[in-house]
C-alpha atoms as a PDB file:
ATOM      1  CA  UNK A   1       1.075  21.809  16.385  1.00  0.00           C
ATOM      2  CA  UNK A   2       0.671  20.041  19.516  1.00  0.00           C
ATOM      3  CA  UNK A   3      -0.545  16.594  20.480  1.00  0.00           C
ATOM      4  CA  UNK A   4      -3.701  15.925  21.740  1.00  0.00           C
ATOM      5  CA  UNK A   5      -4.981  13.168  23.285  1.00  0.00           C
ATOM      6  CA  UNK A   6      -7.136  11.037  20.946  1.00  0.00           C
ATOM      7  CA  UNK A   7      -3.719  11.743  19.051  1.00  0.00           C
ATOM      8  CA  UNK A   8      -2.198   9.182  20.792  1.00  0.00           C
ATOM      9  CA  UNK A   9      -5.155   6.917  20.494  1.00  0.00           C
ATOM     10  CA  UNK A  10      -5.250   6.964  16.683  1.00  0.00           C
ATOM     11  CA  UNK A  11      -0.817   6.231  16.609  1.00  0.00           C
ATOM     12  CA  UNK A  12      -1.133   3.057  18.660  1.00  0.00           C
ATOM     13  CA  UNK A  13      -3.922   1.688  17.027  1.00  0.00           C
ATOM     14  CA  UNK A  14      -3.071   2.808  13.219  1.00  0.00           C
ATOM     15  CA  UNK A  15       0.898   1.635  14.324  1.00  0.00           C
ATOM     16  CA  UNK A  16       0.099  -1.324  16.600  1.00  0.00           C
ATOM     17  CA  UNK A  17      -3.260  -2.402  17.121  1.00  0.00           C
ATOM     18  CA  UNK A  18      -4.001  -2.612  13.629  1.00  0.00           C
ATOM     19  CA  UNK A  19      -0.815  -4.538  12.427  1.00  0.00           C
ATOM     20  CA  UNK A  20      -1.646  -6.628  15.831  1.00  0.00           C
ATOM     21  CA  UNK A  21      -5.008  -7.611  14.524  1.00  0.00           C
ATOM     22  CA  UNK A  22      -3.264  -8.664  10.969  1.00  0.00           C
ATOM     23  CA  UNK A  23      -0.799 -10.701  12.613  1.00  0.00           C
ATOM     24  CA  UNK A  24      -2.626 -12.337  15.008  1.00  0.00           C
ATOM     25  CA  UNK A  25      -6.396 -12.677  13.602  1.00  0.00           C
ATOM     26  CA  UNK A  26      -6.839 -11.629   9.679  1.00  0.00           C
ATOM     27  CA  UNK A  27      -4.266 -13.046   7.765  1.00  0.00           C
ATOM     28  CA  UNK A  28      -4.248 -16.773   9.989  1.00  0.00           C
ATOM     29  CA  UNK A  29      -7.952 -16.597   9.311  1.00  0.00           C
ATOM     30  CA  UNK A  30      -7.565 -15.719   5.516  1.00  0.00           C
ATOM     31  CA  UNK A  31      -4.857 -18.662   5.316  1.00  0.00           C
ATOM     32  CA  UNK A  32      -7.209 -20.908   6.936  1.00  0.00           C
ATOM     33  CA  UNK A  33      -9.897 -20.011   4.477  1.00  0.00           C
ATOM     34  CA  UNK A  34      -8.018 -19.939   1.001  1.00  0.00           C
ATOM     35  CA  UNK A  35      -6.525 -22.965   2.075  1.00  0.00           C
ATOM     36  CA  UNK A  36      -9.882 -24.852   2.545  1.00  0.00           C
ATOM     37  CA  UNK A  37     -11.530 -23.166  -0.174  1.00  0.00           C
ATOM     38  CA  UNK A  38     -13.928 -21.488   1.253  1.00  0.00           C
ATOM     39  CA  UNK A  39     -15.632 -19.437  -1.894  1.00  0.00           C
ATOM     40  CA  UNK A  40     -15.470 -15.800  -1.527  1.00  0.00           C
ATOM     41  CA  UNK A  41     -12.982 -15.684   1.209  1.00  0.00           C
ATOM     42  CA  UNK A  42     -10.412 -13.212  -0.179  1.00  0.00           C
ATOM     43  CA  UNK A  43     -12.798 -10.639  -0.920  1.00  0.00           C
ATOM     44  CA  UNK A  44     -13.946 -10.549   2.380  1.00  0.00           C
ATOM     45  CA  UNK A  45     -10.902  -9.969   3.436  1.00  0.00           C
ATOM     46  CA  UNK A  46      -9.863  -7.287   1.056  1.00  0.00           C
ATOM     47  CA  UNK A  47     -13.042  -5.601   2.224  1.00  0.00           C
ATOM     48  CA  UNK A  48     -11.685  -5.465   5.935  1.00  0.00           C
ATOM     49  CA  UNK A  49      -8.689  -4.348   4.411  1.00  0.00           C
ATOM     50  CA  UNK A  50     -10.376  -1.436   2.721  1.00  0.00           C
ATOM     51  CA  UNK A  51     -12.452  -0.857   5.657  1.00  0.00           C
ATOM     52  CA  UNK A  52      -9.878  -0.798   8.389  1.00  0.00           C
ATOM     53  CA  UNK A  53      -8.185   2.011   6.322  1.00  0.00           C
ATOM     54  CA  UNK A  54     -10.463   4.117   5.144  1.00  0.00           C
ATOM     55  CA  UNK A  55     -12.445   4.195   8.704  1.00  0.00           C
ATOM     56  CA  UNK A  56      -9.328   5.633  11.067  1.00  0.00           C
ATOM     57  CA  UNK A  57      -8.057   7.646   7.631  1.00  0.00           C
ATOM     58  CA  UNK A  58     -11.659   9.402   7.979  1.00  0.00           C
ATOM     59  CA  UNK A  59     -10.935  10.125  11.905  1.00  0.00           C
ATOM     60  CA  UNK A  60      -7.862  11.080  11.491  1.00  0.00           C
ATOM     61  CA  UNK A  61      -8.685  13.705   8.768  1.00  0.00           C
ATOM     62  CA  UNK A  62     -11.978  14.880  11.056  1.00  0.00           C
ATOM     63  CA  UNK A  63      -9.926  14.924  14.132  1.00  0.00           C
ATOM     64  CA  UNK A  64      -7.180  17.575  12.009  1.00  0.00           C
ATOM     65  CA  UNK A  65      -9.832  19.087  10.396  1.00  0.00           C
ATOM     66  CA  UNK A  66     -11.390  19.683  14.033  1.00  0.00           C
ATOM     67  CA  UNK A  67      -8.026  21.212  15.533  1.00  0.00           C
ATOM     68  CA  UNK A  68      -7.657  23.761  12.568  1.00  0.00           C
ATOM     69  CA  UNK A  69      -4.695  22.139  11.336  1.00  0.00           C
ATOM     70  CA  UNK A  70      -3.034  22.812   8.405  1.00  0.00           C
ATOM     71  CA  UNK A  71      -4.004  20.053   5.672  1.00  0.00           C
ATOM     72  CA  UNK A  72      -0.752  21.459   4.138  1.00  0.00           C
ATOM     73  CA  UNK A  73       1.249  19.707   7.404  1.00  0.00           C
ATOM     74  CA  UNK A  74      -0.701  16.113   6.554  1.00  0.00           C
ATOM     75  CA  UNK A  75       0.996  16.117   2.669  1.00  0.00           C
ATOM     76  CA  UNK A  76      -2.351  17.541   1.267  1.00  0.00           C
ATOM     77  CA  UNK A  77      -0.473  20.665   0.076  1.00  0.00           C
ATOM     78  CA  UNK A  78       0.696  20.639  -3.778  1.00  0.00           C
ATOM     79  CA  UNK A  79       4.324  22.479  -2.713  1.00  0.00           C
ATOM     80  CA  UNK A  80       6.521  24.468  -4.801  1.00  0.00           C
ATOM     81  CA  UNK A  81       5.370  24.049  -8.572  1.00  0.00           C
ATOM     82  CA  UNK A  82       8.939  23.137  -9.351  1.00  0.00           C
ATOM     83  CA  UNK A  83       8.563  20.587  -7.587  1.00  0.00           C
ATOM     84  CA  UNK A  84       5.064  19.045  -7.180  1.00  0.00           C
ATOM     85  CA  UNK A  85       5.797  18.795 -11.402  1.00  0.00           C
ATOM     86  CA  UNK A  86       8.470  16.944 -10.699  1.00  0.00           C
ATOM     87  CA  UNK A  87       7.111  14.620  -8.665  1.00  0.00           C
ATOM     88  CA  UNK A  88       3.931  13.602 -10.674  1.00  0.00           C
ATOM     89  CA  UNK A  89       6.102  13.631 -14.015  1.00  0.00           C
ATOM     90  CA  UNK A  90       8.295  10.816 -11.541  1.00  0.00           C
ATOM     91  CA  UNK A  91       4.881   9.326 -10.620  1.00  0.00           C
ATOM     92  CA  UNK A  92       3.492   9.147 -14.997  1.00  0.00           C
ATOM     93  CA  UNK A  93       7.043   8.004 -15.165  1.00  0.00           C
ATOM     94  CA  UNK A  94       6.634   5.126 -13.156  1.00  0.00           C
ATOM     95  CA  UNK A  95       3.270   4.222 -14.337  1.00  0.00           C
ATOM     96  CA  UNK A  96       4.339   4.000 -17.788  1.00  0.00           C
ATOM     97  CA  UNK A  97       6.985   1.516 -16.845  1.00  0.00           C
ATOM     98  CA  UNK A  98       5.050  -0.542 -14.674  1.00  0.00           C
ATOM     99  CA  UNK A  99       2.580  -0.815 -17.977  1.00  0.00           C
ATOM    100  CA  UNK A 100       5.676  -1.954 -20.178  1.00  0.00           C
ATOM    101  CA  UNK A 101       6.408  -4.138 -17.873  1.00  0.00           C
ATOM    102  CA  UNK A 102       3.111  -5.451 -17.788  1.00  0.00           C
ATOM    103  CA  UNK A 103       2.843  -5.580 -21.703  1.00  0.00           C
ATOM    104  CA  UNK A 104       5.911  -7.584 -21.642  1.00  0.00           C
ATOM    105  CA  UNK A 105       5.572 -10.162 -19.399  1.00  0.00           C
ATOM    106  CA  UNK A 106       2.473 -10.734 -20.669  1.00  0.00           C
ATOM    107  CA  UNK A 107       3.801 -11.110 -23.945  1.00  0.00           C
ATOM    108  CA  UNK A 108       6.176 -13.723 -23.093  1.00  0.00           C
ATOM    109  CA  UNK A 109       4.211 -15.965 -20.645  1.00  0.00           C
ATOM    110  CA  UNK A 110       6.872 -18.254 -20.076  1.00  0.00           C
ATOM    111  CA  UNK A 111       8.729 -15.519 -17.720  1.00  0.00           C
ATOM    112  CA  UNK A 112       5.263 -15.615 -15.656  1.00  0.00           C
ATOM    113  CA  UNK A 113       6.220 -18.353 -12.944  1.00  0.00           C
ATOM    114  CA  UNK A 114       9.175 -16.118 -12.469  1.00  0.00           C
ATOM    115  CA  UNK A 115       6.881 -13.552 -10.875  1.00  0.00           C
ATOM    116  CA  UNK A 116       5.312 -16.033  -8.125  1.00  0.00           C
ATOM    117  CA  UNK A 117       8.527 -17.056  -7.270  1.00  0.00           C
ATOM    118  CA  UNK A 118       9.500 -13.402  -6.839  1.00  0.00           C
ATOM    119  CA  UNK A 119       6.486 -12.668  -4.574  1.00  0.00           C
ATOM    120  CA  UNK A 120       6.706 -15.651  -2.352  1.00  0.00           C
ATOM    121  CA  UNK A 121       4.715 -18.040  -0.617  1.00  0.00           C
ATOM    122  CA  UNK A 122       3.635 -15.834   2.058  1.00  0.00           C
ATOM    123  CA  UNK A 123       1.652 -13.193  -0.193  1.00  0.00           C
ATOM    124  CA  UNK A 124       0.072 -16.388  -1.767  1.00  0.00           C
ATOM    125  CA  UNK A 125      -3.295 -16.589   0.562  1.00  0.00           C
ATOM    126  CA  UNK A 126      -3.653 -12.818  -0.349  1.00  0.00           C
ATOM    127  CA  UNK A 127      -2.969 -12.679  -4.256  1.00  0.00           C
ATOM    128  CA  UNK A 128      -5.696 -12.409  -6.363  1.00  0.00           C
ATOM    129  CA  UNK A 129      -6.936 -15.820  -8.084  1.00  0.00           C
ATOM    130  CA  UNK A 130     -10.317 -14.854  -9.620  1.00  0.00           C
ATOM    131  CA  UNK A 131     -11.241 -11.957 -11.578  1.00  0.00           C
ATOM    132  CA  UNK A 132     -13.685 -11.745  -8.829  1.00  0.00           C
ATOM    133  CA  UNK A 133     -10.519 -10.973  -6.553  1.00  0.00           C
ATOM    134  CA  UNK A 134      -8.702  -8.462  -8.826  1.00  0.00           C
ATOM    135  CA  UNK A 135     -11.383  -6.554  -8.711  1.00  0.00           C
ATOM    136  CA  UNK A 136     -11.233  -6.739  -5.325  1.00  0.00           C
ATOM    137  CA  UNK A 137      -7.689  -6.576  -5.020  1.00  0.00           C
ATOM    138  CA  UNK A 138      -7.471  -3.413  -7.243  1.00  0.00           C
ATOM    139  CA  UNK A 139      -9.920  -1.517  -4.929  1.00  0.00           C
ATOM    140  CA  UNK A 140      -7.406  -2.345  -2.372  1.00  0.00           C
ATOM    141  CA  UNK A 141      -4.202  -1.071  -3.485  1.00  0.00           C
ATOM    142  CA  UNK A 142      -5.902   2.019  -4.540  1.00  0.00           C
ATOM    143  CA  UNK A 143      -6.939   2.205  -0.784  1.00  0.00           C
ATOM    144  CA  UNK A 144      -4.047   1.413   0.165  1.00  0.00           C
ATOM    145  CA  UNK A 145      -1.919   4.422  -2.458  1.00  0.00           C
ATOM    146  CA  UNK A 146      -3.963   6.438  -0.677  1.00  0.00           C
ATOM    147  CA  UNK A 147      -4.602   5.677   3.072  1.00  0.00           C
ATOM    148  CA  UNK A 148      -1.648   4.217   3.842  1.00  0.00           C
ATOM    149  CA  UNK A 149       0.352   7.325   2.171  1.00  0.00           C
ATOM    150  CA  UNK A 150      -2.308   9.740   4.129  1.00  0.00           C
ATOM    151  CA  UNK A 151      -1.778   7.406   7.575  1.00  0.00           C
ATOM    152  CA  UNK A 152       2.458   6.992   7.506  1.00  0.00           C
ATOM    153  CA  UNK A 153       3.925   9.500   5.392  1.00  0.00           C
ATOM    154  CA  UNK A 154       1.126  11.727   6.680  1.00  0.00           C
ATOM    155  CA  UNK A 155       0.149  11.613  10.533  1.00  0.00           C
ATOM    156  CA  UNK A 156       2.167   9.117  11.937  1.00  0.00           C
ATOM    157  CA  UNK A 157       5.252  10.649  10.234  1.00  0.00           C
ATOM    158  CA  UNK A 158       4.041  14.412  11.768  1.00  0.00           C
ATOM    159  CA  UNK A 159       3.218  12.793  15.254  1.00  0.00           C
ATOM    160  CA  UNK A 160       6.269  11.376  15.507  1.00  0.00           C
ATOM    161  CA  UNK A 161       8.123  14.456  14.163  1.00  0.00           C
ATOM    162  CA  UNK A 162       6.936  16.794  16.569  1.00  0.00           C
ATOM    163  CA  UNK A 163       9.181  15.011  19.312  1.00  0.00           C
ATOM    164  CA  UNK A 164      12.149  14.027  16.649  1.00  0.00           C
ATOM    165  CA  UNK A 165      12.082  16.531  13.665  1.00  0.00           C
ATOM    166  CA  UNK A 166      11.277  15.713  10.421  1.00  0.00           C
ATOM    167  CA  UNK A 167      14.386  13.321   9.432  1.00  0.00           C
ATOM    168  CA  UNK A 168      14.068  11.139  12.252  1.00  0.00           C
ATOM    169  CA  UNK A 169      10.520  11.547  11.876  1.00  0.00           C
ATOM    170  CA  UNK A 170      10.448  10.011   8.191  1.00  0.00           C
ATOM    171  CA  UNK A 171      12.952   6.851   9.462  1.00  0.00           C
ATOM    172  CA  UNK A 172      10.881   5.892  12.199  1.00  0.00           C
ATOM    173  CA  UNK A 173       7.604   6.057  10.125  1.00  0.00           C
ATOM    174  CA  UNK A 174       9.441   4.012   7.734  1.00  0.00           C
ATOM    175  CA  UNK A 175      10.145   1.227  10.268  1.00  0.00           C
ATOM    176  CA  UNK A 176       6.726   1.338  11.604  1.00  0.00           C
ATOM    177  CA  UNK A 177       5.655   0.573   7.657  1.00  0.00           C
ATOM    178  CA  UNK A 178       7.944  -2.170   7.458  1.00  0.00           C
ATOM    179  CA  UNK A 179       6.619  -3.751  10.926  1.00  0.00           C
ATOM    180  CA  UNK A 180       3.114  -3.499   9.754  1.00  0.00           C
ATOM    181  CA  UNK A 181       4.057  -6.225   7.007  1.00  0.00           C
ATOM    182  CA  UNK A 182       4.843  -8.428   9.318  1.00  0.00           C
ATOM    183  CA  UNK A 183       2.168 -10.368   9.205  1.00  0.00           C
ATOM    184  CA  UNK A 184       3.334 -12.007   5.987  1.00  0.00           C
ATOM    185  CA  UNK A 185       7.058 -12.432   7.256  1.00  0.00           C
ATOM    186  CA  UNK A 186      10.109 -10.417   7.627  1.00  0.00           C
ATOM    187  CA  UNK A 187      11.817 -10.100   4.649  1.00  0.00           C
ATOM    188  CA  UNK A 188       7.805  -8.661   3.021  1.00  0.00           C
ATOM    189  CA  UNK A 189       8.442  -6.525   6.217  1.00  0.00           C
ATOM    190  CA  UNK A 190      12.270  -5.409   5.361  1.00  0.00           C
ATOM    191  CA  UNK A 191      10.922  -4.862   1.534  1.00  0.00           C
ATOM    192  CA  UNK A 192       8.048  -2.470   2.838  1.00  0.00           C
ATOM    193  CA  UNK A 193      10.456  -0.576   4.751  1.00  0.00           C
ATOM    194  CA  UNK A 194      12.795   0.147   2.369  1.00  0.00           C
ATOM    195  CA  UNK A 195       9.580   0.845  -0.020  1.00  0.00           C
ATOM    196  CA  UNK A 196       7.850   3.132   2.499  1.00  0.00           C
ATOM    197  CA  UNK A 197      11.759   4.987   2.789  1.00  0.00           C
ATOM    198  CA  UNK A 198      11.550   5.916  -0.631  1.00  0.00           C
ATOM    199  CA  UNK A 199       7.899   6.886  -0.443  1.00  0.00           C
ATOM    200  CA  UNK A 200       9.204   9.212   2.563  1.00  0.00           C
ATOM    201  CA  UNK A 201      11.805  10.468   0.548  1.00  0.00           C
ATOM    202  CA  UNK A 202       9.478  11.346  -2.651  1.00  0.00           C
ATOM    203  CA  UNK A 203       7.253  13.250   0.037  1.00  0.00           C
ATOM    204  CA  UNK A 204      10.124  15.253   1.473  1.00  0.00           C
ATOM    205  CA  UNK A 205      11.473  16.052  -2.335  1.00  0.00           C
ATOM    206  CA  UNK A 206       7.571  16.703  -3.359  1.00  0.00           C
ATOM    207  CA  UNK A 207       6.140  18.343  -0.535  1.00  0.00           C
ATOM    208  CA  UNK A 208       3.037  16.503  -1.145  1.00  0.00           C
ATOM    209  CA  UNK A 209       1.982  13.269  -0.604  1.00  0.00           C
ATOM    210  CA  UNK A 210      -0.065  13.197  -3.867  1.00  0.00           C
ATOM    211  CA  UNK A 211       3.073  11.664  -6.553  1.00  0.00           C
ATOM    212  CA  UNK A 212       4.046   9.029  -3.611  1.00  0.00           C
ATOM    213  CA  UNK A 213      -0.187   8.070  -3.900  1.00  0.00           C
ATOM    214  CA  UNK A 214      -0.310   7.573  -7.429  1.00  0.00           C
ATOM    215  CA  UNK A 215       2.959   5.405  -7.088  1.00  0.00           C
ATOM    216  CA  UNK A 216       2.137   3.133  -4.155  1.00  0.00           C
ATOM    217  CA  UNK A 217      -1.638   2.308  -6.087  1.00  0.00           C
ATOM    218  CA  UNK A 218       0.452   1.858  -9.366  1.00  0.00           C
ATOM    219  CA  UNK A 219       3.184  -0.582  -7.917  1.00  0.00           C
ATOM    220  CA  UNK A 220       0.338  -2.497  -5.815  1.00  0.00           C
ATOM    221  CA  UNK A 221      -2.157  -2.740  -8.810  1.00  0.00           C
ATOM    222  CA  UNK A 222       0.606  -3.929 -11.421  1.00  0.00           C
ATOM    223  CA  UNK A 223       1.625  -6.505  -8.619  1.00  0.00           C
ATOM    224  CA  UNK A 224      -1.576  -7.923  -7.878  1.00  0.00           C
ATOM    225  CA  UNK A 225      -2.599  -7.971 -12.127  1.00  0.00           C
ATOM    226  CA  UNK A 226       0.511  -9.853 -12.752  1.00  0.00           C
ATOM    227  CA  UNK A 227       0.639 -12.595 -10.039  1.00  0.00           C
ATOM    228  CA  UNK A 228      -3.349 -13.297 -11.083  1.00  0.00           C
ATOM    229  CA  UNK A 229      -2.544 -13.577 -14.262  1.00  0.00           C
ATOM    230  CA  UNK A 230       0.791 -16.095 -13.147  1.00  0.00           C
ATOM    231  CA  UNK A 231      -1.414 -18.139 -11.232  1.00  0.00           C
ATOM    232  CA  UNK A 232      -3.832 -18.164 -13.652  1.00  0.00           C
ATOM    233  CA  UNK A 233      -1.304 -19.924 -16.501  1.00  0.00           C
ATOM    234  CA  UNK A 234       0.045 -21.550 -13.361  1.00  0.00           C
ATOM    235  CA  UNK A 235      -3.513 -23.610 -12.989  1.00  0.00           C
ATOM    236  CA  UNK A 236      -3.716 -24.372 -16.726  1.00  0.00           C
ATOM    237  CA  UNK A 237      -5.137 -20.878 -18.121  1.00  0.00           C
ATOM    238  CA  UNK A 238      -3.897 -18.503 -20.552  1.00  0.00           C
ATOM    239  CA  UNK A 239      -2.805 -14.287 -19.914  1.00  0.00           C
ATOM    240  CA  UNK A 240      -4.223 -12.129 -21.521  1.00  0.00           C
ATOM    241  CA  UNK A 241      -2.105 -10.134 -24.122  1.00  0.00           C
ATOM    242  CA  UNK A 242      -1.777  -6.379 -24.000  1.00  0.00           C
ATOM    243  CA  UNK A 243      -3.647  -5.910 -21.049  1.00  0.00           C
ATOM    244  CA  UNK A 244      -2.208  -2.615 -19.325  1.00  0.00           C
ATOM    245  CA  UNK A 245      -1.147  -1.765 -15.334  1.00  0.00           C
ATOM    246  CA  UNK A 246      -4.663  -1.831 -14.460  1.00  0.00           C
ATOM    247  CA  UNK A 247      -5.670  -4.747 -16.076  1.00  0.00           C
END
């Protein structure tokens, strides 16, 4: 399937415009804001966030849709049974962890701090510090399982693959991923990398992007529920017990 030329539109400003505009204007401004307190200001941004996904993930799907394009080609197709099973029994398997994990932590609050200090100062302007923001913040990573799955291990990993083959392809996307995160700073940009290599590898063993979805929303949920409930024993509150990944 051949280029065409709002395909080359949609790459630069899903791979560089948009990271551009993170760098440069969102996350300053969101700094700026959390840091003076200005009430509400996270979920404003996690509403651009959402936004400036779902908005070129709908082009993108008209424009293929459009050009008669196989949906199959984008990682909408469900593969081989074989191995679309194995990939969503990888994907409940992962889920289930990331809940244990949850469950435990919770249970022993004391480990908490050790999860900010995992995450880093950089992610702290974004982290979630209300329950007003988790909600917020858990709308987000489920945009973000999805779009960003649909957007990188979906169309920029085929437009790139038409010139390099599907190997190369899957790399490249990879490093585009990683480069998108820097906006927080480069070692949240290496991590992303390597996380968006693995997601490119579950697509390739798959052949659908739907197990590497369920993952990325599972891993960015479970994130966001632990460091609010960190920060909230970190400002003299209390977890919650037993609340699972999605809490």
């Amino acid at each position: 399937m051949p280029h065409v030329a709002l395909d080359h539109v949609l790459f630069v400003l899903i791979a560089l415009v948009s990271p551009a505009v993170d760098k440069l204007w969102l996350y300053p401004w969101l700094t700026r804001a959390t840091e003076a307190g200005v009430p509400g200001a996270r979920r404003r941004a996690y509403l651009v966030g959402i936004l400036g996904q779902w908005i070129p993930m709908g082009v993108v799907l008209a424009l293929w849709a459009s050009r008669g394009r196989s949906f199959t080609a984008l990682g909408f197709g469900l593969g081989s049974p074989l191995r679309l099973g194995i990939g969503l029994a990888l994907a409940g398997a992962v889920v289930i962890l990331l809940s244990l994990q949850h469950r435990a932590l919770l249970a022993r609050p004391e480990k908490l701090p050790l999860v900010l200090r995992q995450v880093g100062p950089a992610y702290r302007p974004l982290l979630p510090h209300t329950p007003g923001d988790l909600r917020g913040f858990k709308l987000l990573s489920i945009t973000a399982g999805i779009c960003e799955e649909v957007m990188y291990r979906g169309y920029i990993w085929w437009y790139l693959a038409v010139w390099t083959g599907p190997w190369a392809g899957a790399a490249l996307s990879s490093i585009l991923f990683g480069a998108g995160h820097l906006y927080l700073d480069r070692k949240a940009a290496v991590r992303a990398g390597i996380v968006g290599a693995v997601m490119a590898g579950i697509v390739l063993g798959c052949g659908s992007l739907w197990p590497a979805m369920i993952i990325h929303a599972a891993i960015d949920i479970n994130s966001g529920s632990l460091t609010f409930h960190a920060l909230k024993q970190a400002q003299g509150g209390s977890p919650e017990p037993g609340v699972a990944v999605a809490a």
